[in-house]
N, C-alpha and C. Protein backbone atom coordinates (compact mmCIF):
# COMPACT_ATOMS: atom_id res chain seq x y z
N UNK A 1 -0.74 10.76 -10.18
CA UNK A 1 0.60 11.32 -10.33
C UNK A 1 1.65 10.22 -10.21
N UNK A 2 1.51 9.12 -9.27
CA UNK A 2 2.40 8.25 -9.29
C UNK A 2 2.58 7.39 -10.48
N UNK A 3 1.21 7.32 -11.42
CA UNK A 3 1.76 6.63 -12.76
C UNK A 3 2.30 7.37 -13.60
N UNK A 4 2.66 8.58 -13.53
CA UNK A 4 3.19 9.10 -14.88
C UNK A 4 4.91 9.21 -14.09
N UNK A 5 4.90 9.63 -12.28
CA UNK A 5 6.47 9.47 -11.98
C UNK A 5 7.07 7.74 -12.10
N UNK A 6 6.46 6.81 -12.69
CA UNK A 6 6.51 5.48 -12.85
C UNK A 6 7.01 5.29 -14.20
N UNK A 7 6.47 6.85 -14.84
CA UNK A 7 6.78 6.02 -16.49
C UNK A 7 5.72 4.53 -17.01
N UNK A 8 4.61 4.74 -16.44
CA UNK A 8 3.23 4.22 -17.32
C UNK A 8 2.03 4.53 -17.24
N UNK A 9 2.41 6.49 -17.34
CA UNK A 9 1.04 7.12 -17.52
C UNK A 9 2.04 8.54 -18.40
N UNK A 10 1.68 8.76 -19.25
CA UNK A 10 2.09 10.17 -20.09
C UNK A 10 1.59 11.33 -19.38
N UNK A 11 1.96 12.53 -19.71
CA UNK A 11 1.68 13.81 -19.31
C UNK A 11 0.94 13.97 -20.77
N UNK A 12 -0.25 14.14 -20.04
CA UNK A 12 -1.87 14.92 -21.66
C UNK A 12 -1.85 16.28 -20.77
N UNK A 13 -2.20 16.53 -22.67
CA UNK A 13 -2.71 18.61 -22.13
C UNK A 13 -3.30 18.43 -21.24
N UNK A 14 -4.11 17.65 -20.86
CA UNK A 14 -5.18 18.21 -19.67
C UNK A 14 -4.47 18.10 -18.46
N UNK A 15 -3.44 17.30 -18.15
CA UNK A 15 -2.69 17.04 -17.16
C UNK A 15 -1.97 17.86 -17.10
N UNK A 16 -1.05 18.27 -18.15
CA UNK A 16 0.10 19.41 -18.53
C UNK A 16 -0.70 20.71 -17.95
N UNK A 17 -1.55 21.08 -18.60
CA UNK A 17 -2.18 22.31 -17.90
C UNK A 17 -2.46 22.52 -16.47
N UNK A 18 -2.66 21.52 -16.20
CA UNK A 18 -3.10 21.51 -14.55
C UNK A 18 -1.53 21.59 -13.45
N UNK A 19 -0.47 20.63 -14.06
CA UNK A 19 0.41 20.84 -13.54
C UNK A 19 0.85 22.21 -13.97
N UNK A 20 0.78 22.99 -14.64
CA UNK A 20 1.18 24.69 -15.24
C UNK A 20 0.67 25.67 -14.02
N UNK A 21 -0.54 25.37 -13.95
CA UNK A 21 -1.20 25.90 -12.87
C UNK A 21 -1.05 25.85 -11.40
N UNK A 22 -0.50 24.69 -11.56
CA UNK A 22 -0.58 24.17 -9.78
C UNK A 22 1.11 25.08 -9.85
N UNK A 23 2.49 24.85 -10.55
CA UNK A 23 3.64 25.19 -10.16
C UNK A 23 3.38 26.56 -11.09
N UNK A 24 2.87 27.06 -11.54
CA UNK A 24 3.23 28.35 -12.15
C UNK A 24 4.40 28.55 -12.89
N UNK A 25 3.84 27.24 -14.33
CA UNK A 25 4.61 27.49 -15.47
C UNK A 25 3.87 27.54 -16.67
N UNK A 26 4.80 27.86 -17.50
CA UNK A 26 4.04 28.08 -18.82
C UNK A 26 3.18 27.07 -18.90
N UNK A 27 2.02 26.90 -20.02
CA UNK A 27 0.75 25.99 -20.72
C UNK A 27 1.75 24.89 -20.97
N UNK A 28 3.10 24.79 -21.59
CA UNK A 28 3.36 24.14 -22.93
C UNK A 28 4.75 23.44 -22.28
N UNK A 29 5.17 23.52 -21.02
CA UNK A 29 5.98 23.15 -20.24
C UNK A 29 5.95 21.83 -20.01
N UNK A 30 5.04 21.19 -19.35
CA UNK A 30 5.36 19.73 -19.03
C UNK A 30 4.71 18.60 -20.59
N UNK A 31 4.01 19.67 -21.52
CA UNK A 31 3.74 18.93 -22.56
C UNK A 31 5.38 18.61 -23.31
N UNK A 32 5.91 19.77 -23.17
CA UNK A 32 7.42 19.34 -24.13
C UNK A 32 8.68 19.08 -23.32
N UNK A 33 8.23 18.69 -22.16
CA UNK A 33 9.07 17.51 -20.81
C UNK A 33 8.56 16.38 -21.63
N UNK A 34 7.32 16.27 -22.09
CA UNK A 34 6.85 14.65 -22.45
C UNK A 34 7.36 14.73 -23.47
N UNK A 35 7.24 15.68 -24.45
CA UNK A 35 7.72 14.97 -25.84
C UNK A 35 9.23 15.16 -25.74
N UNK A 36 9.88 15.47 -25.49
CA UNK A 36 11.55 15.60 -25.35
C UNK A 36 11.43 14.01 -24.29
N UNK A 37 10.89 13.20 -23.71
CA UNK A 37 10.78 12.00 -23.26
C UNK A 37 10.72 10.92 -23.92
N UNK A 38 9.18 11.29 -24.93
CA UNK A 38 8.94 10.28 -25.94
C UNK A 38 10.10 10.44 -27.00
N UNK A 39 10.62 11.61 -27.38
CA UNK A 39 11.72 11.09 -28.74
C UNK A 39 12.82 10.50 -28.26
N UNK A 40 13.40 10.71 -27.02
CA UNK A 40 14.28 10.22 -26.12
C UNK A 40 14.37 8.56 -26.06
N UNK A 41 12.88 8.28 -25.78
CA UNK A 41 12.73 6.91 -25.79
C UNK A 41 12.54 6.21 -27.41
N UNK A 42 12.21 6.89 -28.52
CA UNK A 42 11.76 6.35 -29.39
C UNK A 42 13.18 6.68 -29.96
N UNK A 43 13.87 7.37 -29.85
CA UNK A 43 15.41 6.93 -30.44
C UNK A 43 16.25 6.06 -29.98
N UNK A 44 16.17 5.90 -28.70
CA UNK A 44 16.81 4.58 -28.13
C UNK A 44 16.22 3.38 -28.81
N UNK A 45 14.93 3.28 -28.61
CA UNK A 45 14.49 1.82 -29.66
C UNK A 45 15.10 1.93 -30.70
N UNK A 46 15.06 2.79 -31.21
CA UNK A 46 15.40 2.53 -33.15
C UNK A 46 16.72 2.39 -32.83
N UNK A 47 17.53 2.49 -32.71
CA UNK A 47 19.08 1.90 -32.60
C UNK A 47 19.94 2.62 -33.46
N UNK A 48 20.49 1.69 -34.27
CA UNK A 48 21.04 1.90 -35.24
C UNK A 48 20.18 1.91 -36.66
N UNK A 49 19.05 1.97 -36.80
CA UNK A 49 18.20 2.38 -37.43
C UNK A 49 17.98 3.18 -38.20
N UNK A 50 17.87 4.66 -37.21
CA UNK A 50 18.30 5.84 -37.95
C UNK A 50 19.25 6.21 -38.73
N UNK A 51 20.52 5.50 -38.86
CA UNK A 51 21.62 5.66 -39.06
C UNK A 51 21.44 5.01 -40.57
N UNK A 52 20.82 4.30 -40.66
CA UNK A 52 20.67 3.69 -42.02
C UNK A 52 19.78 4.46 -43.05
N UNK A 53 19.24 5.16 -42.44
CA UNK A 53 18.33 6.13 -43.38
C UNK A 53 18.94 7.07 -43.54
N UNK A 54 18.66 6.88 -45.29
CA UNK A 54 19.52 8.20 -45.77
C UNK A 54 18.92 9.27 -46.21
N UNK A 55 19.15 10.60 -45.93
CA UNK A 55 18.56 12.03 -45.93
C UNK A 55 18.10 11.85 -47.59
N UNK A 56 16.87 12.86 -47.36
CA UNK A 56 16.49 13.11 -48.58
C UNK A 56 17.03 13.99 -49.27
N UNK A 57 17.41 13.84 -50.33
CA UNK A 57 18.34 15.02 -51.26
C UNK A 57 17.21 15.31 -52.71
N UNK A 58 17.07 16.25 -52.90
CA UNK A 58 16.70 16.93 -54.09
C UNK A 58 17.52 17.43 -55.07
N UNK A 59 17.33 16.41 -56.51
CA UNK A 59 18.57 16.60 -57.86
C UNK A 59 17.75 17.60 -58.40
N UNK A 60 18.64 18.85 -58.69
CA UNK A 60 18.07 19.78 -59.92
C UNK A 60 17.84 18.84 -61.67
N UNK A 61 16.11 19.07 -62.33
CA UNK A 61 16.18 18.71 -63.20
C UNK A 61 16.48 19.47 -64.07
């Protein structure tokens, strides 16, 4: 438990489930604490990055 409150161990289903169980929360709870983490972190890397990509648009032929 101390590597994932460290931030260099992820929360896996198998972990996610177990913590569900132990606090009596949903299955899908600490899995989408992690991923609302990971996009958190993976948008901070990309920077200004995103910003340069431009949406996909579809021209009527």
């Amino acid at each position: 438990m101390g590597e994932i409150l460290a931030g260099r161990r992820s929360i896996t289903a198998d972990t996610g489930l177990r913590l569900s169980r132990f606090f009596g929360t949903s299955d899908g709870f600490w899995i989408g604490l992690q991923a609302d983490y990971d996009v958190a972190k993976a948008r901070a890397s990309l920077g200004d990055a995103l910003d340069r990509i431009a949406p996909f648009t579809q021209h009527a032929a």
